[in-house]
N, C-alpha and C. Protein backbone atom coordinates (compact mmCIF):
# COMPACT_ATOMS: atom_id res chain seq x y z
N UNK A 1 20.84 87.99 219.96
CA UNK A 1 21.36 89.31 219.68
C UNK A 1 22.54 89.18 218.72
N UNK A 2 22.55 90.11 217.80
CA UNK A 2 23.84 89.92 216.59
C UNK A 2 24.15 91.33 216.81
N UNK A 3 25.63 91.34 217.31
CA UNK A 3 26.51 92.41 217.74
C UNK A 3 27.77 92.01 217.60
N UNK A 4 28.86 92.72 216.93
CA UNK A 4 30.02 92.67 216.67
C UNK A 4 31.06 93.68 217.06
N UNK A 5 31.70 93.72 217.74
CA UNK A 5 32.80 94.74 218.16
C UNK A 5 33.54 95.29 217.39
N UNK A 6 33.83 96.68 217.21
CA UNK A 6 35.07 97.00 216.41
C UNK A 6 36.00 98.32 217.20
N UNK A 7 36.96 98.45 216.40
CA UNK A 7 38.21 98.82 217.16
C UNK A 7 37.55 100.67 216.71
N UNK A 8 37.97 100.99 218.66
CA UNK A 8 37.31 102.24 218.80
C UNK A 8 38.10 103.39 217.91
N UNK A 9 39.50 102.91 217.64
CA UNK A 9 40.24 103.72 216.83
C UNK A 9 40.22 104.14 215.46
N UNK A 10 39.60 103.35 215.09
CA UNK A 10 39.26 103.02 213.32
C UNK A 10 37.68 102.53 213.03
N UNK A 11 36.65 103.19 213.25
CA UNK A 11 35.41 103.08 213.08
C UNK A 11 35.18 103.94 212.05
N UNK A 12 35.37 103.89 210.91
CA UNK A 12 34.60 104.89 209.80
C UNK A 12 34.72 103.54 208.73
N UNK A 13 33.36 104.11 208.30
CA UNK A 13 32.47 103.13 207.32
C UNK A 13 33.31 103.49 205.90
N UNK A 14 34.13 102.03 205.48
CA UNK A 14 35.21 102.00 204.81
C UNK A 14 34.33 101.89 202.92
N UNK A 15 33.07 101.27 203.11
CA UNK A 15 32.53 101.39 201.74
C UNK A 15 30.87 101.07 202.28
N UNK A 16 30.05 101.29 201.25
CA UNK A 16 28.67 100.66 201.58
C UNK A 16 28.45 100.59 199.92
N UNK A 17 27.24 99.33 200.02
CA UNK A 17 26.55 98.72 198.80
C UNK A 17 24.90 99.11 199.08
N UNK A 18 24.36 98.83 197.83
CA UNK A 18 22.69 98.93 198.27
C UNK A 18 22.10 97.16 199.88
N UNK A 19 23.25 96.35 199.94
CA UNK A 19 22.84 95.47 201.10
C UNK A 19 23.44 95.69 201.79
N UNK A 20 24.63 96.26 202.49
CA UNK A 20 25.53 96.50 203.35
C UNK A 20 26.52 97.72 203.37
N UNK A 21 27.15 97.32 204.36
CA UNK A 21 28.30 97.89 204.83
C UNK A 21 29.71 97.42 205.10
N UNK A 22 30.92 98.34 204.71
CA UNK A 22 32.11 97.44 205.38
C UNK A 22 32.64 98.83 206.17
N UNK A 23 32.90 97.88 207.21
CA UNK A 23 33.52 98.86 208.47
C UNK A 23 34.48 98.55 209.30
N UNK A 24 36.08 98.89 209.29
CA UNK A 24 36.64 98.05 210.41
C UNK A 24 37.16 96.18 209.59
N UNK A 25 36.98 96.49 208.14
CA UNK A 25 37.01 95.30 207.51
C UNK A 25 36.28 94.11 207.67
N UNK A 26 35.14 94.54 208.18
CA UNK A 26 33.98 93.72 208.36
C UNK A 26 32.65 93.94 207.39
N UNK A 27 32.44 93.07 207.22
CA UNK A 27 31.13 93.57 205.89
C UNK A 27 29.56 92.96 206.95
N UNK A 28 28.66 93.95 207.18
CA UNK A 28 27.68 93.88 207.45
C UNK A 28 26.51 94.24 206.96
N UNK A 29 25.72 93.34 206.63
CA UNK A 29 23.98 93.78 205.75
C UNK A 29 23.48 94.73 206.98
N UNK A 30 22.40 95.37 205.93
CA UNK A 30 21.36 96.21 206.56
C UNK A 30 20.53 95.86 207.01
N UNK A 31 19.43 96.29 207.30
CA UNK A 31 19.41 97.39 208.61
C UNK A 31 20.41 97.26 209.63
N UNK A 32 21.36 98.16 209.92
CA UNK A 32 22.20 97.75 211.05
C UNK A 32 22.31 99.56 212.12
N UNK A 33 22.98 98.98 212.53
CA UNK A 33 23.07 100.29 214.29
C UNK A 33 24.16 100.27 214.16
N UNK A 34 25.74 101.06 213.94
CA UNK A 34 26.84 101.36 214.06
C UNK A 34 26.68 103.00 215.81
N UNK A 35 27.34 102.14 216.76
CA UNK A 35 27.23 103.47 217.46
C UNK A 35 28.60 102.76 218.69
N UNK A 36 30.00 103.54 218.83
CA UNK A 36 30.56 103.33 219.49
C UNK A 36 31.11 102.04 218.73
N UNK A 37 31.91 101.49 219.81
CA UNK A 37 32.52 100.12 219.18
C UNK A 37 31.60 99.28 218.92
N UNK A 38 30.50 99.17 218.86
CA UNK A 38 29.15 98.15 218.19
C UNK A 38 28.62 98.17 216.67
N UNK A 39 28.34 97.30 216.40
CA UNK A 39 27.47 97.18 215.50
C UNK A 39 26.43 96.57 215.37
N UNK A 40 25.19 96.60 215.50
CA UNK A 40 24.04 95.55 216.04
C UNK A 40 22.88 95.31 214.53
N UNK A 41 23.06 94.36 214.52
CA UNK A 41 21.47 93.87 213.55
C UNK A 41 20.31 93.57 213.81
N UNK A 42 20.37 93.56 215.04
CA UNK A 42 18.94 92.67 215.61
C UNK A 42 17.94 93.83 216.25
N UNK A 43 18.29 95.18 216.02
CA UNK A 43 17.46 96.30 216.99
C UNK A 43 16.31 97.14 215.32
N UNK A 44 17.04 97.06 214.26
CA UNK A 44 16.07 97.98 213.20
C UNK A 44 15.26 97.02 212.58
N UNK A 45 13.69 97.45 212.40
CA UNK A 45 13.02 96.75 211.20
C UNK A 45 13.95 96.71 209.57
N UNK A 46 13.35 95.75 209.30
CA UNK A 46 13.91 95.75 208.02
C UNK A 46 13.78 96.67 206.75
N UNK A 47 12.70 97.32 207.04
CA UNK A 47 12.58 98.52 206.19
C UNK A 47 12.18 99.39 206.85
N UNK A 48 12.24 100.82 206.21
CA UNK A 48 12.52 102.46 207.17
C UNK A 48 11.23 102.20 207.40
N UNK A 49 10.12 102.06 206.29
CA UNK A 49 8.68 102.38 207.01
C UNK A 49 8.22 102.13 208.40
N UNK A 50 8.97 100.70 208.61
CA UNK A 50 8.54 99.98 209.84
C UNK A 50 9.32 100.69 211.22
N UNK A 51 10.13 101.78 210.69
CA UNK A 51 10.77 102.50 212.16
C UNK A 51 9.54 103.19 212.75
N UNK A 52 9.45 103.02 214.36
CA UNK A 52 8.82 103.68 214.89
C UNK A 52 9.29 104.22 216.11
N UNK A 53 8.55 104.80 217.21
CA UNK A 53 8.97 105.03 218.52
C UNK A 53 9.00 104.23 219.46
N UNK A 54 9.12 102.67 219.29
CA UNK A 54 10.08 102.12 219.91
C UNK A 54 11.39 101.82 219.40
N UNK A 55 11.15 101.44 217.99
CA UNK A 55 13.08 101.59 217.62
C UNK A 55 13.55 103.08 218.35
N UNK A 56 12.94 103.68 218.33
CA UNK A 56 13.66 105.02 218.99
C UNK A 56 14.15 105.41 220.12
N UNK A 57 13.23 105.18 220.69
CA UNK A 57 13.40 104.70 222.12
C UNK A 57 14.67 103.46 222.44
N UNK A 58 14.67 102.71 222.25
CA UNK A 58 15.99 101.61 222.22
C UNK A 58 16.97 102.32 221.87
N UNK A 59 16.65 103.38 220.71
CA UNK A 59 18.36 103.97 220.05
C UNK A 59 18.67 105.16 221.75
N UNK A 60 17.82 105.93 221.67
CA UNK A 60 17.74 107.02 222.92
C UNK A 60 18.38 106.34 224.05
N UNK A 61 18.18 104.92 224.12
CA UNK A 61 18.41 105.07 225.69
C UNK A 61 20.38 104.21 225.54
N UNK A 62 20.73 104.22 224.24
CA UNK A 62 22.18 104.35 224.29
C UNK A 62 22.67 105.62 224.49
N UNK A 63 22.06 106.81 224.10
CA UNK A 63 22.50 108.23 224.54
C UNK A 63 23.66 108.37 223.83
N UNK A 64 23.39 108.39 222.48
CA UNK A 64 24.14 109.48 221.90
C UNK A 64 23.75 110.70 221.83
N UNK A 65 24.62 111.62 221.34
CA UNK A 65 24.77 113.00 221.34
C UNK A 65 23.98 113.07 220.09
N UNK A 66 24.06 112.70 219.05
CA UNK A 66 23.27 112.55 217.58
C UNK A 66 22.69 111.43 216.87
N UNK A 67 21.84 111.17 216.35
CA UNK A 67 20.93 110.29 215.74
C UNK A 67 21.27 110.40 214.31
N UNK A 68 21.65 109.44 213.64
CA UNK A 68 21.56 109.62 212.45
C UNK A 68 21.09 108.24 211.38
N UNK A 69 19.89 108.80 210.84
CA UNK A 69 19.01 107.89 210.17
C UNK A 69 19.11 107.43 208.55
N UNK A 70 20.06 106.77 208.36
CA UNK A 70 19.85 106.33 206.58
C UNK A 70 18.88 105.52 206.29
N UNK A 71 17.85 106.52 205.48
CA UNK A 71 16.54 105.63 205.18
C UNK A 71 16.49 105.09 203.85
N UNK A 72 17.72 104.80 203.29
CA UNK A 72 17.74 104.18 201.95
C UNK A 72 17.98 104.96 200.91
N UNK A 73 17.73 104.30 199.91
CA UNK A 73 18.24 104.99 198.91
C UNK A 73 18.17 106.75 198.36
N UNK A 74 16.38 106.77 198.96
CA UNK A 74 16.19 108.53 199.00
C UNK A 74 15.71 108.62 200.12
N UNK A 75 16.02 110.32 200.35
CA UNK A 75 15.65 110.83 202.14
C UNK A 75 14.00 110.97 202.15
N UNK A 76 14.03 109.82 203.33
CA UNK A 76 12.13 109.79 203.76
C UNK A 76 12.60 110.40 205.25
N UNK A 77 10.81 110.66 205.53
CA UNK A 77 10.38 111.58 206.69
C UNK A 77 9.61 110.63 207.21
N UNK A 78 9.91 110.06 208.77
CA UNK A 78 8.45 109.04 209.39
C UNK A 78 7.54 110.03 209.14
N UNK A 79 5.94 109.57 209.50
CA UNK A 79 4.86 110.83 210.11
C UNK A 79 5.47 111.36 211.57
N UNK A 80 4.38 112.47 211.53
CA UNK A 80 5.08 113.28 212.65
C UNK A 80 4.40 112.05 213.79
N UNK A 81 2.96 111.17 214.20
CA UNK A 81 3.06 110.96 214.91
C UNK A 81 3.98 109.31 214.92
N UNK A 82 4.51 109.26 213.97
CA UNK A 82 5.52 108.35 214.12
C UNK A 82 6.45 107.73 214.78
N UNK A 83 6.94 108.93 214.77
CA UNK A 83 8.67 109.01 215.90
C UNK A 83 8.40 110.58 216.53
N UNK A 84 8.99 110.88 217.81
CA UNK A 84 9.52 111.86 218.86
C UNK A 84 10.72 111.49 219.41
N UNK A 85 11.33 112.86 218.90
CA UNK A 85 12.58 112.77 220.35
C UNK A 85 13.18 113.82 221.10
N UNK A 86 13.55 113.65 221.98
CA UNK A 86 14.35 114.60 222.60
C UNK A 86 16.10 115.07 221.95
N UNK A 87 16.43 113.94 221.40
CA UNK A 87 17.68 114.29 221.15
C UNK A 87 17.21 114.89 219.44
N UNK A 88 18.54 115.35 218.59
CA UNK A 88 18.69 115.52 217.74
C UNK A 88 18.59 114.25 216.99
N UNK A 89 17.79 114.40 216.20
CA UNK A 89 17.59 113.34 215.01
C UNK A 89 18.03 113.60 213.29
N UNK A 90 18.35 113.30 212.51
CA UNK A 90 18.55 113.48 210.99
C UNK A 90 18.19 112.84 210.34
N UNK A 91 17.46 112.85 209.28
CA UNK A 91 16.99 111.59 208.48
C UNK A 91 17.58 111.86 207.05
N UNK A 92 18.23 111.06 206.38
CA UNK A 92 18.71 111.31 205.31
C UNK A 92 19.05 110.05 204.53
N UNK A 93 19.29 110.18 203.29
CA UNK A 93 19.26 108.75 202.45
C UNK A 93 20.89 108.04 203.15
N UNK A 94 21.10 106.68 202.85
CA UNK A 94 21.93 106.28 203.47
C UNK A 94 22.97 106.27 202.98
N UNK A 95 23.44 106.82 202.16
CA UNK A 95 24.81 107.04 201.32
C UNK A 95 25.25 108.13 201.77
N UNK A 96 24.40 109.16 202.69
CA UNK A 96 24.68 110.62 203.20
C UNK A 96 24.97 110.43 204.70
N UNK A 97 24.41 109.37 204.98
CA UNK A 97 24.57 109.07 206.50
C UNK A 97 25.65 108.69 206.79
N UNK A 98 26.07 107.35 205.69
CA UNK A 98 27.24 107.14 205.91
C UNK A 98 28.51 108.21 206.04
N UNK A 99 28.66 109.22 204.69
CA UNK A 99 29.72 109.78 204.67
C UNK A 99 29.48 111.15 206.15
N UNK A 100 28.55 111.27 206.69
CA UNK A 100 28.35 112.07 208.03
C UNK A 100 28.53 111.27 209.10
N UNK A 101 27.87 110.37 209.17
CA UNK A 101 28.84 109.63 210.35
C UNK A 101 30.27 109.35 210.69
N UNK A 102 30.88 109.24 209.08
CA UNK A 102 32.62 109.50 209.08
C UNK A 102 33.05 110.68 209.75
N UNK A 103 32.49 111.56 209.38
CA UNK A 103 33.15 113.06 209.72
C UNK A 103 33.08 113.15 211.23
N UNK A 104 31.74 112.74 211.89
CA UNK A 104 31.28 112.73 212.58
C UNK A 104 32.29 112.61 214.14
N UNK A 105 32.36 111.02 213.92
CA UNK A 105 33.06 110.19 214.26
C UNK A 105 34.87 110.65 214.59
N UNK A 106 35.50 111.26 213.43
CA UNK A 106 36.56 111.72 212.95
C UNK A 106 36.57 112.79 214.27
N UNK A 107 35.86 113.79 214.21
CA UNK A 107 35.47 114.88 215.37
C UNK A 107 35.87 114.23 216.93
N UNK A 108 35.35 112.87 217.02
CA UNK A 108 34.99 112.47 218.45
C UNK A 108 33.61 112.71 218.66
N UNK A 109 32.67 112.94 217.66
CA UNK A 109 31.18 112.97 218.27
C UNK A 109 30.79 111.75 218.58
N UNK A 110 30.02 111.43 219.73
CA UNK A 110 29.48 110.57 220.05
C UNK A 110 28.12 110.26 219.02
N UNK A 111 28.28 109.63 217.77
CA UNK A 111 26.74 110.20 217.15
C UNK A 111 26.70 108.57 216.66
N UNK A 112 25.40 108.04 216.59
CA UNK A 112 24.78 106.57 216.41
C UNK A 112 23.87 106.68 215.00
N UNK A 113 24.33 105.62 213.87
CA UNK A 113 23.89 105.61 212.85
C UNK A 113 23.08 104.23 212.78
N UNK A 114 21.99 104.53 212.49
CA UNK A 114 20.61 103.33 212.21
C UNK A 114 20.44 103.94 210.59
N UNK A 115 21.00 102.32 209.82
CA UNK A 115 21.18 102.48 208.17
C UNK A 115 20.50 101.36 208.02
N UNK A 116 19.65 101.78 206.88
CA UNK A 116 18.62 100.72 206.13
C UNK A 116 19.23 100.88 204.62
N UNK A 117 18.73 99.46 204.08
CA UNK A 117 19.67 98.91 202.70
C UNK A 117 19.02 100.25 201.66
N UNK A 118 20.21 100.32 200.78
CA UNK A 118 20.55 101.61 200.22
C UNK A 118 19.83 101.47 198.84
């Protein structure tokens, strides 16, 4: 498992590249899971196509309040029988995810970002 802790006070995604992210002054490649003080690499396929309803399921059962999906460089849609969920989901390119998860975050929303390379 590749998971890294960061400080619950200062979690907003400080820059991103088309391979990564820096967050918390940590630079992490994509596909990654930012949700709460975590950051995990080892839970997303490596590319959006390959998300399905078990990555989803794994994200769901951390229980955030919001889902938020950067599928790269432009906003893709799984098929519908792709993915289901109960919670709120967003899919949007990952340069949009990022700057919504800031705001997000900023609020106190409990909301979990699964970002694929940009």
């Amino acid at each position: 498992m590749t998971e890294q802790k960061t400080d619950t006070a200062n979690k907003q995604i400080q820059s991103y590249d088309s391979l990564g992210l820096s967050i918390d002054g940590s630079y992490t490649q994509f596909p990654c899971l930012i949700f709460g003080t975590v950051i995990r690499t080892d839970i997303l396929p490596l590319k959006f196509e390959l998300f399905n309803d078990e990555h989803l399921n794994i994200l769901e059962r951390l229980s955030p309040e919001l889902i938020l999906v950067g599928t790269g460089t432009h906003q893709q849609f799984p098929k519908p029988q792709q993915v289901s969920s109960q919670r709120a989901i967003e899919f949007m390119d990952t340069g949009s995810a990022c700057r919504v998860f800031n705001i997000l975050t900023a609020e106190d929303r409990h909301v979990l970002a699964a970002l694929f390379p940009a």
